[in-house]
PDB file of N, CA and C in Angstrom:
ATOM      1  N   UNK A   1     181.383 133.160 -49.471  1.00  0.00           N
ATOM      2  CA  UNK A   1     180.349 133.272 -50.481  1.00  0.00           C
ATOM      3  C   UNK A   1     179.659 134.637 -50.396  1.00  0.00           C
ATOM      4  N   UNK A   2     179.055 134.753 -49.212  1.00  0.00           N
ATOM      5  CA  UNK A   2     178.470 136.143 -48.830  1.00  0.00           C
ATOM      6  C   UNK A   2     179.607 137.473 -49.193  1.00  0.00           C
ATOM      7  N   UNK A   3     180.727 137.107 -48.855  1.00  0.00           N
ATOM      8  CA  UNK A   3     181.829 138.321 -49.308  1.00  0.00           C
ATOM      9  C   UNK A   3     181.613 138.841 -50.771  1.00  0.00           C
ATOM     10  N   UNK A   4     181.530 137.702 -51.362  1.00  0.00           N
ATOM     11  CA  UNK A   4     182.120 138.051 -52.778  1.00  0.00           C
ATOM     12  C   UNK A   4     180.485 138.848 -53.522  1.00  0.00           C
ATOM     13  N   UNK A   5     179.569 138.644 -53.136  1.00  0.00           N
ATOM     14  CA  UNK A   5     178.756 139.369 -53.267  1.00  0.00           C
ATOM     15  C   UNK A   5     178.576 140.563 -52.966  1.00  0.00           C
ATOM     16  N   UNK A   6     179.023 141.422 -52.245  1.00  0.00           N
ATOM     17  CA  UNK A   6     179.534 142.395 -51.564  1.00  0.00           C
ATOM     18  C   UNK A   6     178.997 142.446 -50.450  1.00  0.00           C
ATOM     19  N   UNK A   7     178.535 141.311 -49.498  1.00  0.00           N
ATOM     20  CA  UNK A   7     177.403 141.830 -48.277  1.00  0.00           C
ATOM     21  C   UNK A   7     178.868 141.546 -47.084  1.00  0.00           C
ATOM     22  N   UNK A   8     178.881 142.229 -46.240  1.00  0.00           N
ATOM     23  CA  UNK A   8     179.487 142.392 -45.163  1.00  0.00           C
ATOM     24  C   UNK A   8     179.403 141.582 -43.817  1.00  0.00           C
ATOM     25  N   UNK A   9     180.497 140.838 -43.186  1.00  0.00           N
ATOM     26  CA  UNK A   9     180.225 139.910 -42.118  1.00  0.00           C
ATOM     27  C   UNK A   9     179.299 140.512 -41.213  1.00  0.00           C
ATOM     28  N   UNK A  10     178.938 141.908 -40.817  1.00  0.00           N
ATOM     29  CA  UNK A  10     178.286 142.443 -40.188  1.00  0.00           C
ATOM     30  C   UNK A  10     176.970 142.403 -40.492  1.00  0.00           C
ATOM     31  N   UNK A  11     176.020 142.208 -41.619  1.00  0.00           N
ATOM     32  CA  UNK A  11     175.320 142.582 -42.071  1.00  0.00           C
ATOM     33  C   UNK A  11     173.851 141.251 -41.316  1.00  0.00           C
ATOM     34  N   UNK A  12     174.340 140.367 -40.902  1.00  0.00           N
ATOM     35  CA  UNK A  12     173.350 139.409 -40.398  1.00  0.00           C
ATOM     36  C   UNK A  12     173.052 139.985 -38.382  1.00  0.00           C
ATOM     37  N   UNK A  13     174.497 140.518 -38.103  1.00  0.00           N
ATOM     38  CA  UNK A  13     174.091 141.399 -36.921  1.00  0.00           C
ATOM     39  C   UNK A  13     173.114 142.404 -36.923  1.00  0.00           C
ATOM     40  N   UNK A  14     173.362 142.986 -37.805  1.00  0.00           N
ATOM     41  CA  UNK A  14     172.743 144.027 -38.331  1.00  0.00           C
ATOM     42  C   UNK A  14     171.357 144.332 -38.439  1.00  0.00           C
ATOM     43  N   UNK A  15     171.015 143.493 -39.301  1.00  0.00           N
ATOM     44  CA  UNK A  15     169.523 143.045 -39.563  1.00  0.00           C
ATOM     45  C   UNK A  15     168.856 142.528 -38.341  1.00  0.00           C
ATOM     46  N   UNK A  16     169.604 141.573 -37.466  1.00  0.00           N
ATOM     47  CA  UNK A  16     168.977 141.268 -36.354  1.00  0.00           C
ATOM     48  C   UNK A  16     168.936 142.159 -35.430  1.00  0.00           C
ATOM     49  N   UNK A  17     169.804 143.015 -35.192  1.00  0.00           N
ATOM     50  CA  UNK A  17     169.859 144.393 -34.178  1.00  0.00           C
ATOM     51  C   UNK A  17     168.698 145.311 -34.644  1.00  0.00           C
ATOM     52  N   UNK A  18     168.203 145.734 -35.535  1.00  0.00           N
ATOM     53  CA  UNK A  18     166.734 146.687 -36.435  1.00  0.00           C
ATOM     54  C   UNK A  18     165.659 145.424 -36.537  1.00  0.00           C
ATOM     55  N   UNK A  19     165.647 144.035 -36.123  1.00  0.00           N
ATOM     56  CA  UNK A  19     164.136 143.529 -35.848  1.00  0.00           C
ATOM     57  C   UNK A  19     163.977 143.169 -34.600  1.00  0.00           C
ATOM     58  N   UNK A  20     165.235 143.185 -33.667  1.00  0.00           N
ATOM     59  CA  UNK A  20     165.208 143.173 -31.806  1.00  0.00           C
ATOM     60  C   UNK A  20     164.390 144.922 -31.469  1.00  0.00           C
ATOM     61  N   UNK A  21     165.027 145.799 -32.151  1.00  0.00           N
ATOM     62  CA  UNK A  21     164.823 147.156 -31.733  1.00  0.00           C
ATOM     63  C   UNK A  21     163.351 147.809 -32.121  1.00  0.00           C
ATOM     64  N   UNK A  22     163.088 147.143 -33.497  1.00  0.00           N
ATOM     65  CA  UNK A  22     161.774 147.731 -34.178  1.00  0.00           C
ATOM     66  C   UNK A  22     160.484 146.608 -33.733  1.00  0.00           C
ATOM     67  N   UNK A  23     160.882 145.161 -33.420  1.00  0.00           N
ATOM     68  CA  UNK A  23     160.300 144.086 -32.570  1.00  0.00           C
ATOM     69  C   UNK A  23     159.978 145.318 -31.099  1.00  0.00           C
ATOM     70  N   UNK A  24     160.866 145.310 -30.585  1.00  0.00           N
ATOM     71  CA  UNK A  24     160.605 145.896 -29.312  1.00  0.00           C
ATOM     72  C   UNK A  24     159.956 147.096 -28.734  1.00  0.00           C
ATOM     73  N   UNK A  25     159.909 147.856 -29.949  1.00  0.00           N
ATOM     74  CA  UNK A  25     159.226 149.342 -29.866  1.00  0.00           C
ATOM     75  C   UNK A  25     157.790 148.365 -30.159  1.00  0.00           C
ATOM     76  N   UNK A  26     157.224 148.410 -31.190  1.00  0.00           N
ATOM     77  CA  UNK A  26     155.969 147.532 -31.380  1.00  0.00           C
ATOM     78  C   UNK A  26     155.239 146.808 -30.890  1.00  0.00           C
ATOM     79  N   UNK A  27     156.263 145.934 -29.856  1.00  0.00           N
ATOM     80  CA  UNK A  27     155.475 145.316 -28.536  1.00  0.00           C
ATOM     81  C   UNK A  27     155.199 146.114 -27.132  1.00  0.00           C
ATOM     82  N   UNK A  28     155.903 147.500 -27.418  1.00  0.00           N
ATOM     83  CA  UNK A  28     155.878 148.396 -26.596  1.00  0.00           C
ATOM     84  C   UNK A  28     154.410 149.003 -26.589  1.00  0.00           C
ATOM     85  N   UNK A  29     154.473 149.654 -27.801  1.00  0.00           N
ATOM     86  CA  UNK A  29     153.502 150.346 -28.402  1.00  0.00           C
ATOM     87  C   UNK A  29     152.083 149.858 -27.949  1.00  0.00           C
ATOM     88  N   UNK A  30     152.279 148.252 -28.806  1.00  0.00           N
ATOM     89  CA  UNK A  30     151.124 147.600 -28.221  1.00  0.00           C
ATOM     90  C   UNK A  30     150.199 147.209 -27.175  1.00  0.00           C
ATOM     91  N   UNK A  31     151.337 147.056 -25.991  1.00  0.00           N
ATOM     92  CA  UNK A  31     151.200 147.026 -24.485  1.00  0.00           C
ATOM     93  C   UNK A  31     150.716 147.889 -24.271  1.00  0.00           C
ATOM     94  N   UNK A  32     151.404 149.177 -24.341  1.00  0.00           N
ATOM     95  CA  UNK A  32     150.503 150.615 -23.942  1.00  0.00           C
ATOM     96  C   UNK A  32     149.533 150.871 -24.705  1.00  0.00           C
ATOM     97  N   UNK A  33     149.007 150.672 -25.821  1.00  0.00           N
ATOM     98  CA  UNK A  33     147.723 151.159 -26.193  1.00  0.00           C
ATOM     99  C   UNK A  33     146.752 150.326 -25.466  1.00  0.00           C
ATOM    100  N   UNK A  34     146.555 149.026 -25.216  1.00  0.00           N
ATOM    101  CA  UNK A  34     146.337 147.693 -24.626  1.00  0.00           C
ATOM    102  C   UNK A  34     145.679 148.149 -23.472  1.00  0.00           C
ATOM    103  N   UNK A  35     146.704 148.684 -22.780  1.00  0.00           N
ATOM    104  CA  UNK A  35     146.436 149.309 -21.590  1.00  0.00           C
ATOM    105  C   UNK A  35     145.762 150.284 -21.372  1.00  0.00           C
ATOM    106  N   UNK A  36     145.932 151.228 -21.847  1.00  0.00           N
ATOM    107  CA  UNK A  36     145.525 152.750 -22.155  1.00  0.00           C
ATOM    108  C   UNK A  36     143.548 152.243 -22.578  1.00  0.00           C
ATOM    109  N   UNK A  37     143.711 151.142 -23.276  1.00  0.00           N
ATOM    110  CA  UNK A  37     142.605 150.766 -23.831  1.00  0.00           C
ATOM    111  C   UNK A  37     141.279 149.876 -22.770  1.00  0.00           C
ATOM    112  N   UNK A  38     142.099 149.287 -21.633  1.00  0.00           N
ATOM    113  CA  UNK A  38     141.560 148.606 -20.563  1.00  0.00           C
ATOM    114  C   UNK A  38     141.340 149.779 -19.693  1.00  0.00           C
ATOM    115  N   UNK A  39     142.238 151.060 -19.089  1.00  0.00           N
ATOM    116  CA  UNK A  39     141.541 151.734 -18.359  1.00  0.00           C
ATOM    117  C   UNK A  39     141.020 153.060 -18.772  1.00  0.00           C
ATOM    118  N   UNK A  40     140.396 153.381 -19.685  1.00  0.00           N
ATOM    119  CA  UNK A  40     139.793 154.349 -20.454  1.00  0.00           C
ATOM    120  C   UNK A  40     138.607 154.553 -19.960  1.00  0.00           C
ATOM    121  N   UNK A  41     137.882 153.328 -20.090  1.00  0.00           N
ATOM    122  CA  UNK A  41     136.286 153.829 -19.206  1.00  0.00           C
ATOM    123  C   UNK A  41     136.726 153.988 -17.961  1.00  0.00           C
ATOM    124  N   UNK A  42     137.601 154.303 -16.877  1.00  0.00           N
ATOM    125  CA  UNK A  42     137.950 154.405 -15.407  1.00  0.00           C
ATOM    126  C   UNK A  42     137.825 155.884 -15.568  1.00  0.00           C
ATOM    127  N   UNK A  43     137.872 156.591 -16.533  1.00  0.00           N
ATOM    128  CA  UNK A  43     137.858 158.104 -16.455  1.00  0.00           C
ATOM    129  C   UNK A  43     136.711 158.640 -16.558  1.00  0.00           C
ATOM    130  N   UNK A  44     137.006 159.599 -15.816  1.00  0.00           N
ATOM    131  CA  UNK A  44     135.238 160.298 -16.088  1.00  0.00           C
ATOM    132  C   UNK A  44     135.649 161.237 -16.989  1.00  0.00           C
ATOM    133  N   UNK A  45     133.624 161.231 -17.324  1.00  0.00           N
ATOM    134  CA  UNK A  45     133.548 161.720 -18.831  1.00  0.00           C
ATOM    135  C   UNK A  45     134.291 163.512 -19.032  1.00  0.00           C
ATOM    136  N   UNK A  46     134.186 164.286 -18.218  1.00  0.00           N
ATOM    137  CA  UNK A  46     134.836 165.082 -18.081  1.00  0.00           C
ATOM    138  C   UNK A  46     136.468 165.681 -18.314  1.00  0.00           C
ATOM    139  N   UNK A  47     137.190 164.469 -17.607  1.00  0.00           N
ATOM    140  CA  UNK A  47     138.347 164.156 -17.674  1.00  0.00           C
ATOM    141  C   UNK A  47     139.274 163.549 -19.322  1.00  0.00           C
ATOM    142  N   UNK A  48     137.914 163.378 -20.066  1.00  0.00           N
ATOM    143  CA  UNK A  48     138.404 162.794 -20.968  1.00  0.00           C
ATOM    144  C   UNK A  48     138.340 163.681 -22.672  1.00  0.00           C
ATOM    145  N   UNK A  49     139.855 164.031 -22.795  1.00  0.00           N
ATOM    146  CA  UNK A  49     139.943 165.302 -23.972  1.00  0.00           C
ATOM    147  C   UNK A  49     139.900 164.864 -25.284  1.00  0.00           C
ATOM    148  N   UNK A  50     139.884 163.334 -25.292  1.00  0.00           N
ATOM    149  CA  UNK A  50     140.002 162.681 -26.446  1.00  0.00           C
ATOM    150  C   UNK A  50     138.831 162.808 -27.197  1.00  0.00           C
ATOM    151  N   UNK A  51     137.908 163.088 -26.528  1.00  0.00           N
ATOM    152  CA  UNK A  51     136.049 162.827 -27.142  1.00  0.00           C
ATOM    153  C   UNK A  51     135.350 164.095 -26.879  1.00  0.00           C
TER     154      UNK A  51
END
């Protein structure tokens, strides 16, 4: 059914391989800001180039 439409047996790998990879950067991301976000006041004010 899916053939004759033109979509490719590959195409359900596919899609799941770009929401494992783009899932995984994002929970990455998140973790480290998370973090970054819990030890931020540990810096002194000096140390800190963001502000």
């Amino acid at each position: 059914m899916l053939a004759s439409m033109g979509v490719s047996e590959q195409t359900p790998y596919v899609i799941i391989s770009y929401v494992v990879t783009l899932g995984g950067i994002a929970v990455f991301a998140w973790r480290m800001l998370a973090r970054a976000r819990k030890i931020a006041p540990q810096v002194s004010e000096e140390d800190r180039p963001w502000t």
